[in-house]
Protein backbone atom coordinates (compact mmCIF):
# COMPACT_ATOMS: atom_id res chain seq x y z
CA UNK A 1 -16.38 8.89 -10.67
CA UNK A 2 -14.08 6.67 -12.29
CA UNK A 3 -16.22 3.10 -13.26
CA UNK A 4 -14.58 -0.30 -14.06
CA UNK A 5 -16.34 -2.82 -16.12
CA UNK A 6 -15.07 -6.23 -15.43
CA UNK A 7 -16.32 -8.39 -18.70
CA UNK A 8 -16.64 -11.75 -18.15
CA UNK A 9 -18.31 -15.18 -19.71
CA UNK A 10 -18.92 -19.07 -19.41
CA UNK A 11 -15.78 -20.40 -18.14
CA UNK A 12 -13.82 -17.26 -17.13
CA UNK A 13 -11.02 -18.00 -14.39
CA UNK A 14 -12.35 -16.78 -10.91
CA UNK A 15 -9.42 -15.66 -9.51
CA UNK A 16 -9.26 -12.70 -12.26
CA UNK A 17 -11.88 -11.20 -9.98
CA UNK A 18 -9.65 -10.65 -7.25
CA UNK A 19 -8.09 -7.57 -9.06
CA UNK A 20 -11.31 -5.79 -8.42
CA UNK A 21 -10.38 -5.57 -4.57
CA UNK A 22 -7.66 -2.95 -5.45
CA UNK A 23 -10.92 -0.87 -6.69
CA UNK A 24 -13.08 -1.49 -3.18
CA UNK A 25 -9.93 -0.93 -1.31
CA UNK A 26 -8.78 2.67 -3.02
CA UNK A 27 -12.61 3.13 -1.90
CA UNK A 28 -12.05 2.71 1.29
CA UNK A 29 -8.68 4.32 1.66
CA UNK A 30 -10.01 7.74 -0.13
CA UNK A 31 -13.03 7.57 2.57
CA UNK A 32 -15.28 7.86 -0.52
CA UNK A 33 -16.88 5.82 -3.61
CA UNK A 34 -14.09 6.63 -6.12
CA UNK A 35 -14.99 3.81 -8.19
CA UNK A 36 -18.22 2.27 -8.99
CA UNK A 37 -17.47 -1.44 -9.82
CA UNK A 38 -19.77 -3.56 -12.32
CA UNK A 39 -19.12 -7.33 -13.19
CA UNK A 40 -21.19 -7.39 -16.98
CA UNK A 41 -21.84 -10.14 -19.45
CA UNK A 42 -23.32 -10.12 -22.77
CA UNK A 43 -26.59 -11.04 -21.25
CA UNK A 44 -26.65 -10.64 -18.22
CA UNK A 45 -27.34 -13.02 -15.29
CA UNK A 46 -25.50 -16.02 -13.79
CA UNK A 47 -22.52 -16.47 -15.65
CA UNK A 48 -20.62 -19.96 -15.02
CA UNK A 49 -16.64 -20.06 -13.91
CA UNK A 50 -13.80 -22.44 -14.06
CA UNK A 51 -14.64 -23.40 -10.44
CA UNK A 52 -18.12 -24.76 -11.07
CA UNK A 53 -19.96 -22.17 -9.44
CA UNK A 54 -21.89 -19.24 -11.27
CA UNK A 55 -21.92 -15.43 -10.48
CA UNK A 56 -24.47 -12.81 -10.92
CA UNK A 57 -23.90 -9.89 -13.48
CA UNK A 58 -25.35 -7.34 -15.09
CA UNK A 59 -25.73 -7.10 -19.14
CA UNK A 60 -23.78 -4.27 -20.83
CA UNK A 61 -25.02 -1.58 -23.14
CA UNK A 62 -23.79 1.21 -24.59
CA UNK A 63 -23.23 3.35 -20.87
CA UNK A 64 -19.40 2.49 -21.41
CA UNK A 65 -17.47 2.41 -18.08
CA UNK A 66 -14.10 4.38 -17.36
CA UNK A 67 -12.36 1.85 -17.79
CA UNK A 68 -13.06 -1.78 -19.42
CA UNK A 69 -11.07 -4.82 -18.11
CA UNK A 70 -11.86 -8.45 -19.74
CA UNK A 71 -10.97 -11.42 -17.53
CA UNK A 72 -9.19 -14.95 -18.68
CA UNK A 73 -10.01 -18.43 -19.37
CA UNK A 74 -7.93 -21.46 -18.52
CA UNK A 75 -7.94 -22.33 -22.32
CA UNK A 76 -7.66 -18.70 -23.47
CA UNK A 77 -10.40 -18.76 -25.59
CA UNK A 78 -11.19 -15.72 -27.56
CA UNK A 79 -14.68 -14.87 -26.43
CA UNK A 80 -17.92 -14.47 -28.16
CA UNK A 81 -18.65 -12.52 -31.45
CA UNK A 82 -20.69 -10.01 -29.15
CA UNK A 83 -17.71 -10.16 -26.42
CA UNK A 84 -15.43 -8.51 -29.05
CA UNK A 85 -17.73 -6.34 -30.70
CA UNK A 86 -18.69 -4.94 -27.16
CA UNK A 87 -14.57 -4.17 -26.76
CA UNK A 88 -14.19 -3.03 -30.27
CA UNK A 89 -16.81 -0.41 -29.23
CA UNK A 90 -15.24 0.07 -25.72
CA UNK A 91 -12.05 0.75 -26.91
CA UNK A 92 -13.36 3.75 -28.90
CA UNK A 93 -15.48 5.28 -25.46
CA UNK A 94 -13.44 3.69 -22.88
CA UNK A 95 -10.91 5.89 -21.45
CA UNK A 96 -8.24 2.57 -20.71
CA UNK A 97 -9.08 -1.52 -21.86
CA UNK A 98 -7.29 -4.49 -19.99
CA UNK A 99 -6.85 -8.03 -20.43
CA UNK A 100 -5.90 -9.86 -17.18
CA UNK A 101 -4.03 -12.90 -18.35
CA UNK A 102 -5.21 -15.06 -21.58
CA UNK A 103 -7.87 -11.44 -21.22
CA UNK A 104 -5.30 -10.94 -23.96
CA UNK A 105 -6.03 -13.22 -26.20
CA UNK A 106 -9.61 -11.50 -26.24
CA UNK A 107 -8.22 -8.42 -26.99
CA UNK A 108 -5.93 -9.92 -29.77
CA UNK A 109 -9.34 -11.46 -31.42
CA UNK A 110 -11.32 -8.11 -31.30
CA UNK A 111 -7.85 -6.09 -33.05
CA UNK A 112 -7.59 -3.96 -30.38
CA UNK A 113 -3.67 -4.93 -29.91
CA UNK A 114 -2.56 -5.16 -33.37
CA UNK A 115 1.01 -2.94 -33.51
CA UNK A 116 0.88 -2.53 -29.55
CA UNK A 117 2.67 -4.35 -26.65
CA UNK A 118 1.20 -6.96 -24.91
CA UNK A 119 1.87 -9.33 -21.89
CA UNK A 120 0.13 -12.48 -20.84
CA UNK A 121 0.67 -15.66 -18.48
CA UNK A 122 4.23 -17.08 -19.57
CA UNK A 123 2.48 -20.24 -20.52
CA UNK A 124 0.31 -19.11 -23.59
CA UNK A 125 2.35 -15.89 -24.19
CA UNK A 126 4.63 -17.81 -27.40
CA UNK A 127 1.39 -18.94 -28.22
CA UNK A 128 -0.27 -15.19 -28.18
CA UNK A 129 2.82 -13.87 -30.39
CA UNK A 130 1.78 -17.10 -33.03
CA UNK A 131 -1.58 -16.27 -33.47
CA UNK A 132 -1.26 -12.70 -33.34
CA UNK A 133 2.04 -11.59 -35.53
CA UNK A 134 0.83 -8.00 -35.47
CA UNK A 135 1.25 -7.94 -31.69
CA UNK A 136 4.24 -7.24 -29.91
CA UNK A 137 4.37 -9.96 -27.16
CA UNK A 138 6.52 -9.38 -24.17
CA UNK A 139 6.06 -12.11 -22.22
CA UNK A 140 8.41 -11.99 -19.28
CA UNK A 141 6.29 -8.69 -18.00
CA UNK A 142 4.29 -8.51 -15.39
CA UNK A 143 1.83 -6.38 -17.02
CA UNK A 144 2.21 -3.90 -19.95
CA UNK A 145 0.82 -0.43 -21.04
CA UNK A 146 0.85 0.65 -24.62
CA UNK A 147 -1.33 4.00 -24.99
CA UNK A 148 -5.01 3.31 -24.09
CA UNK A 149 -4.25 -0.72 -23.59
CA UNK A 150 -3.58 -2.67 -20.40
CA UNK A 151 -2.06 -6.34 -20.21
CA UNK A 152 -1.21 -8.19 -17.47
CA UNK A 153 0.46 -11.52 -16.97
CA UNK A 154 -0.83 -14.40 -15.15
CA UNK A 155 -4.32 -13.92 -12.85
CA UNK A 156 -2.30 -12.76 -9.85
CA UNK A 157 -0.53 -9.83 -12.20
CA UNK A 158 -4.21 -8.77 -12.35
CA UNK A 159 -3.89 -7.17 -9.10
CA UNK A 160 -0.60 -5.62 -9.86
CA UNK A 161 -2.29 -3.95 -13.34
CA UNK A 162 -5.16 -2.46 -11.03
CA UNK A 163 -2.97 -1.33 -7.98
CA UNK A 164 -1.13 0.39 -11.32
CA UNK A 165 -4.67 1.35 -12.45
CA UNK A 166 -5.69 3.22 -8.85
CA UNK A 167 -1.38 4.95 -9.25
CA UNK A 168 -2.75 6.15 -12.07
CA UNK A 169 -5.75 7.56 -10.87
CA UNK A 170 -5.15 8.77 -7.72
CA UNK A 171 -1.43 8.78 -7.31
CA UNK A 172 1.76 6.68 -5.41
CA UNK A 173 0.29 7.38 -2.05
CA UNK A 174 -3.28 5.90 -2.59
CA UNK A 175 -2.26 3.16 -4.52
CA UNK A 176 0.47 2.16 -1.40
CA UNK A 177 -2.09 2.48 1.10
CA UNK A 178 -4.71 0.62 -1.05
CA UNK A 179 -1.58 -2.20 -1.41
CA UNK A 180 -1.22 -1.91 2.54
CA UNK A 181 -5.07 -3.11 2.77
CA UNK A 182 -4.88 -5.47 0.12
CA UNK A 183 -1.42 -7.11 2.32
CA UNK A 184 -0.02 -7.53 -1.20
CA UNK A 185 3.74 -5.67 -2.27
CA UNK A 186 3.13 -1.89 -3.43
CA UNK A 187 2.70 -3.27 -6.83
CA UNK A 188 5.48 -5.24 -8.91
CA UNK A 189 6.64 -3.17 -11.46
CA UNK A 190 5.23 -3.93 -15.02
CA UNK A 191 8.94 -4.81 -16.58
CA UNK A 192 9.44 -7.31 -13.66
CA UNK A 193 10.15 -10.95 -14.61
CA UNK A 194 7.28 -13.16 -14.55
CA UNK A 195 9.64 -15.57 -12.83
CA UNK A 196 11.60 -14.39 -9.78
CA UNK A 197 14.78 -15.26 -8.75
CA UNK A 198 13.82 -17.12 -5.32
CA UNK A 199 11.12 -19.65 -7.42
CA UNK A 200 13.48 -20.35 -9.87
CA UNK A 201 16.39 -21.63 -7.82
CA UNK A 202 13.82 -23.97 -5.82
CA UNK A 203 15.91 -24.96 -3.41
CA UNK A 204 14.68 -28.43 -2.13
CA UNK A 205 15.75 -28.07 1.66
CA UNK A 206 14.14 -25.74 4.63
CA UNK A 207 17.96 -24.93 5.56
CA UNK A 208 18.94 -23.19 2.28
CA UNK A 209 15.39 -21.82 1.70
CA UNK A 210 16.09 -20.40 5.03
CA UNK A 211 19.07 -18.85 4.14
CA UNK A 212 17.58 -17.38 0.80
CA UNK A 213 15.26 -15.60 2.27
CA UNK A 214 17.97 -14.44 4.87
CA UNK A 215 20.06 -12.87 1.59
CA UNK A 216 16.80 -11.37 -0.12
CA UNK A 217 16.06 -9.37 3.91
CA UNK A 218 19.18 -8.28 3.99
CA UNK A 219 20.59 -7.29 0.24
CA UNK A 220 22.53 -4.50 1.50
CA UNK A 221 24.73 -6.22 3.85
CA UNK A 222 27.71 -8.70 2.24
CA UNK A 223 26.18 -11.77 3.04
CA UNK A 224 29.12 -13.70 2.46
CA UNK A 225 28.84 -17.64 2.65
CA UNK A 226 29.86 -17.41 6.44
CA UNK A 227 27.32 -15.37 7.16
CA UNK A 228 24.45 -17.61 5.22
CA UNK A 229 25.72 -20.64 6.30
CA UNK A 230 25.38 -20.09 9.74
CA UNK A 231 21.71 -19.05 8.93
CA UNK A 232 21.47 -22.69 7.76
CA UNK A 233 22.90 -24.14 10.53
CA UNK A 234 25.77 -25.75 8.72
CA UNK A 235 29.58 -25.20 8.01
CA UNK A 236 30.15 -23.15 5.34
CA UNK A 237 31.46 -26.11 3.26
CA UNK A 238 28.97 -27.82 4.02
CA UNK A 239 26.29 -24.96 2.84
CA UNK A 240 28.14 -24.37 -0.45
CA UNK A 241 27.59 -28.64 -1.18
CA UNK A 242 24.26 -28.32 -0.63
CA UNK A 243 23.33 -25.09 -1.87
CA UNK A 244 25.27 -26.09 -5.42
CA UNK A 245 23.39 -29.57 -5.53
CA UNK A 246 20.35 -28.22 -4.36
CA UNK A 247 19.58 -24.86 -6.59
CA UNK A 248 23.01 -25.85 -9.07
CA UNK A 249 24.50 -22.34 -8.66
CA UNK A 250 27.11 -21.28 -6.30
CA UNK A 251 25.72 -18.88 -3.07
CA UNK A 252 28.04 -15.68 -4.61
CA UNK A 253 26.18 -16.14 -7.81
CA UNK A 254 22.38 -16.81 -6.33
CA UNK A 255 22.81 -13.86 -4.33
CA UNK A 256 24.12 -12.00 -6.92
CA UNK A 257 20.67 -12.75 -8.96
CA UNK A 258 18.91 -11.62 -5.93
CA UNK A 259 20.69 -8.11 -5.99
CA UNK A 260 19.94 -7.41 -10.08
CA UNK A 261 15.82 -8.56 -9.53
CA UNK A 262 15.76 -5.95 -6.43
CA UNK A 263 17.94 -3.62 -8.54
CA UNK A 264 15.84 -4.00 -11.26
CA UNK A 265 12.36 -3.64 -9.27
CA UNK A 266 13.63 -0.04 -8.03
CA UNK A 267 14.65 1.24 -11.89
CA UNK A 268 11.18 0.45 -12.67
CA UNK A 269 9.63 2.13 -9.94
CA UNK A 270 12.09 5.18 -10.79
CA UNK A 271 12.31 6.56 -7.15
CA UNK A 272 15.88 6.12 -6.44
CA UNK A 273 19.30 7.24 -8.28
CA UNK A 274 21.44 4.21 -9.52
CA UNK A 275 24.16 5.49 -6.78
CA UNK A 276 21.21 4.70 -4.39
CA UNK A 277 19.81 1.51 -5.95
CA UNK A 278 23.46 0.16 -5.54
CA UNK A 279 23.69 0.68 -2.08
CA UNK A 280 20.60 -0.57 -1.31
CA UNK A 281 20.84 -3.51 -2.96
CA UNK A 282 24.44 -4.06 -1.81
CA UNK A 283 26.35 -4.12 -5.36
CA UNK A 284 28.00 -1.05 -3.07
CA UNK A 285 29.12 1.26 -6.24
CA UNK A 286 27.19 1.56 -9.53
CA UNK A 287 30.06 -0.17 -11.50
CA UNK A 288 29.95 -3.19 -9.85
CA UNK A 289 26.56 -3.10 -10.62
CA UNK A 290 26.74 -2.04 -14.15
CA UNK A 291 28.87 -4.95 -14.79
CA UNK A 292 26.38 -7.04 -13.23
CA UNK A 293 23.66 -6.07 -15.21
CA UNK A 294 25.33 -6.57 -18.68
CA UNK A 295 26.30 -9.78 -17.13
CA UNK A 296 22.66 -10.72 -17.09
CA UNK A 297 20.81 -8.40 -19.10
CA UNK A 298 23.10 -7.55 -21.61
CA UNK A 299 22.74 -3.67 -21.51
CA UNK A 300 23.85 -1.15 -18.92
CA UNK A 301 21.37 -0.28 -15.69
CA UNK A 302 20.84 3.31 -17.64
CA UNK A 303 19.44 1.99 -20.80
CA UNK A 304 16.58 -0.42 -18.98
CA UNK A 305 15.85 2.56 -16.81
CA UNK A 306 15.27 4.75 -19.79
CA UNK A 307 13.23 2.11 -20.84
CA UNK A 308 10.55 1.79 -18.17
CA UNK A 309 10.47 5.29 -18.33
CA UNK A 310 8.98 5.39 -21.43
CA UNK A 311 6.69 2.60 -20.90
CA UNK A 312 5.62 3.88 -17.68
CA UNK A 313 2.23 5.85 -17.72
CA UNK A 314 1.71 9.19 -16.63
CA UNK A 315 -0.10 10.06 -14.27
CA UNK A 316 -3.23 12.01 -15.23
């Protein structure tokens, strides 16, 4: 039976605990206990959140679990001397170590992501790559995998590292059905941007959020500005003022960031040809959306599909 040790101490973030669902939820989707899930401290006990409010745990030893995850701290502290001795040791009997968020910074302190790849929230991740040289910070990932070594991004990426976690374990299907339970997305892909491209145009206005949303639903069709304005409820001069003033990019170009995020999301997954990843995501041929992609990401579809491939863990 595969066990998870969730690590945690005085002042962890709470919501890092919410990535253990994926583990009760494979449980119940597999009709059996496939994972045995302990929340340990160094002594044991109450152990005292950001929130106020303490939680019960159990002290670890030297019965190493399957896998060892270390939660986050609003200030990403580094942990206690016995914190990263405990990790030193687990990441010699451990079979896979994570870091949800500033978890990173943890696992930066104890040396166990010297020369590997690492991801944490966007908002200490420059800060990470100062204090750490030796590690390679990629900090617009959702979560990363380097060898034995899990990272994942902000405290809601913590759920997308163990939904990744229970892929690897048990395989696509389990891990969509344990997503299904969980009502969360059958899980981000690791190289996905942090930021995505509906919360970064922000539009101020329910009428072009409205008609956002309309072009994300419905990527394959051409969603020309007739089509979205009327979703808005206004003349399509009209919509193209406001959307420019409100989000400052035209609606050919916002939708056309729309397209290379969902494009991007099925590379990573690695389930679909490019020919089918075009159509789907309505750049209609895969030139159109190669030229897109250099556009933005200055390298071909191909090359960040080879890419994820090799960063992508196999399944065991």
């Amino acid at each position: 039976m595969p066990s998870i040790g969730y690590l945690v101490y005085d002042g962890f973030q709470v919501m890092g605990l919410a990535a253990m669902s994926a583990f009760e939820m494979a449980n119940t989707v597999l009709g059996r206990r496939a994972y045995e899930v302990r929340v340990m401290s160094e002594r044991g006990g109450p152990v005292r959140n950001t929130l106020g409010f303490s939680i019960d745990t159990q002290p670890w030893d030297d019965d190493f679990a399957d896998t060892t995850i270390t939660g986050g701290s609003a200030d990403a502290r580094t942990g206690t001397p016995g914190l990263l001795r405990y990790l030193r040791a687990a990441a010699r009997s451990s079979r896979r170590v994570a870091g949800i968020c500033t978890g990173a910074y943890v696992l930066a302190e104890a040396g166990l992501l010297d020369g590997r790849r690492a991801t944490t929230h966007w908002a200490h991740a420059r800060a990470l790559q100062a204090r750490y040289p030796l590690v390679k910070v990629e900090e617009d990932r959702i979560f990363t995998v380097d060898g034995p070594i899990w990272t994942s991004a902000g405290m809601s990426a913590g759920i997308d590292l163990a939904l990744a976690l229970v892929e690897h374990d048990f395989g696509h299907k389990v891990a969509k059905a344990t997503a299904r339970s969980l009502v969360v997305y059958l899980r981000r892909p690791g190289g996905q941007s942090q930021f995505s491209a509906l919360l970064e145009l922000e539009p101020r206005s329910d009428r072009i959020r409205r008609a956002l949303i309309h072009a994300k639903e419905n990527l394959r069709d051409a969603l020309s500005v007739e089509e979205l304005a009327e979703t808005a409820s206004l003349s399509p001069r009209q919509f193209s003022r406001l959307f420019r003033e409100e989000t400052g990019q035209s609606p050919a170009k916002a939708v056309e960031h729309l397209r290379l995020e969902a494009a991007r999301m099925m590379m990573e997954e690695g389930r679909r040809s490019l020919d089918e990843v075009a159509r789907e995501t309505g750049f209609a041929d895969r030139e159109r959306m190669r030229r897109a992609f250099v556009r933005a990401f200055g390298q071909p579809p191909q090359v960040l599909r080879r890419v994820a491939e090799t960063q992508r863990p196999a399944l065991t």
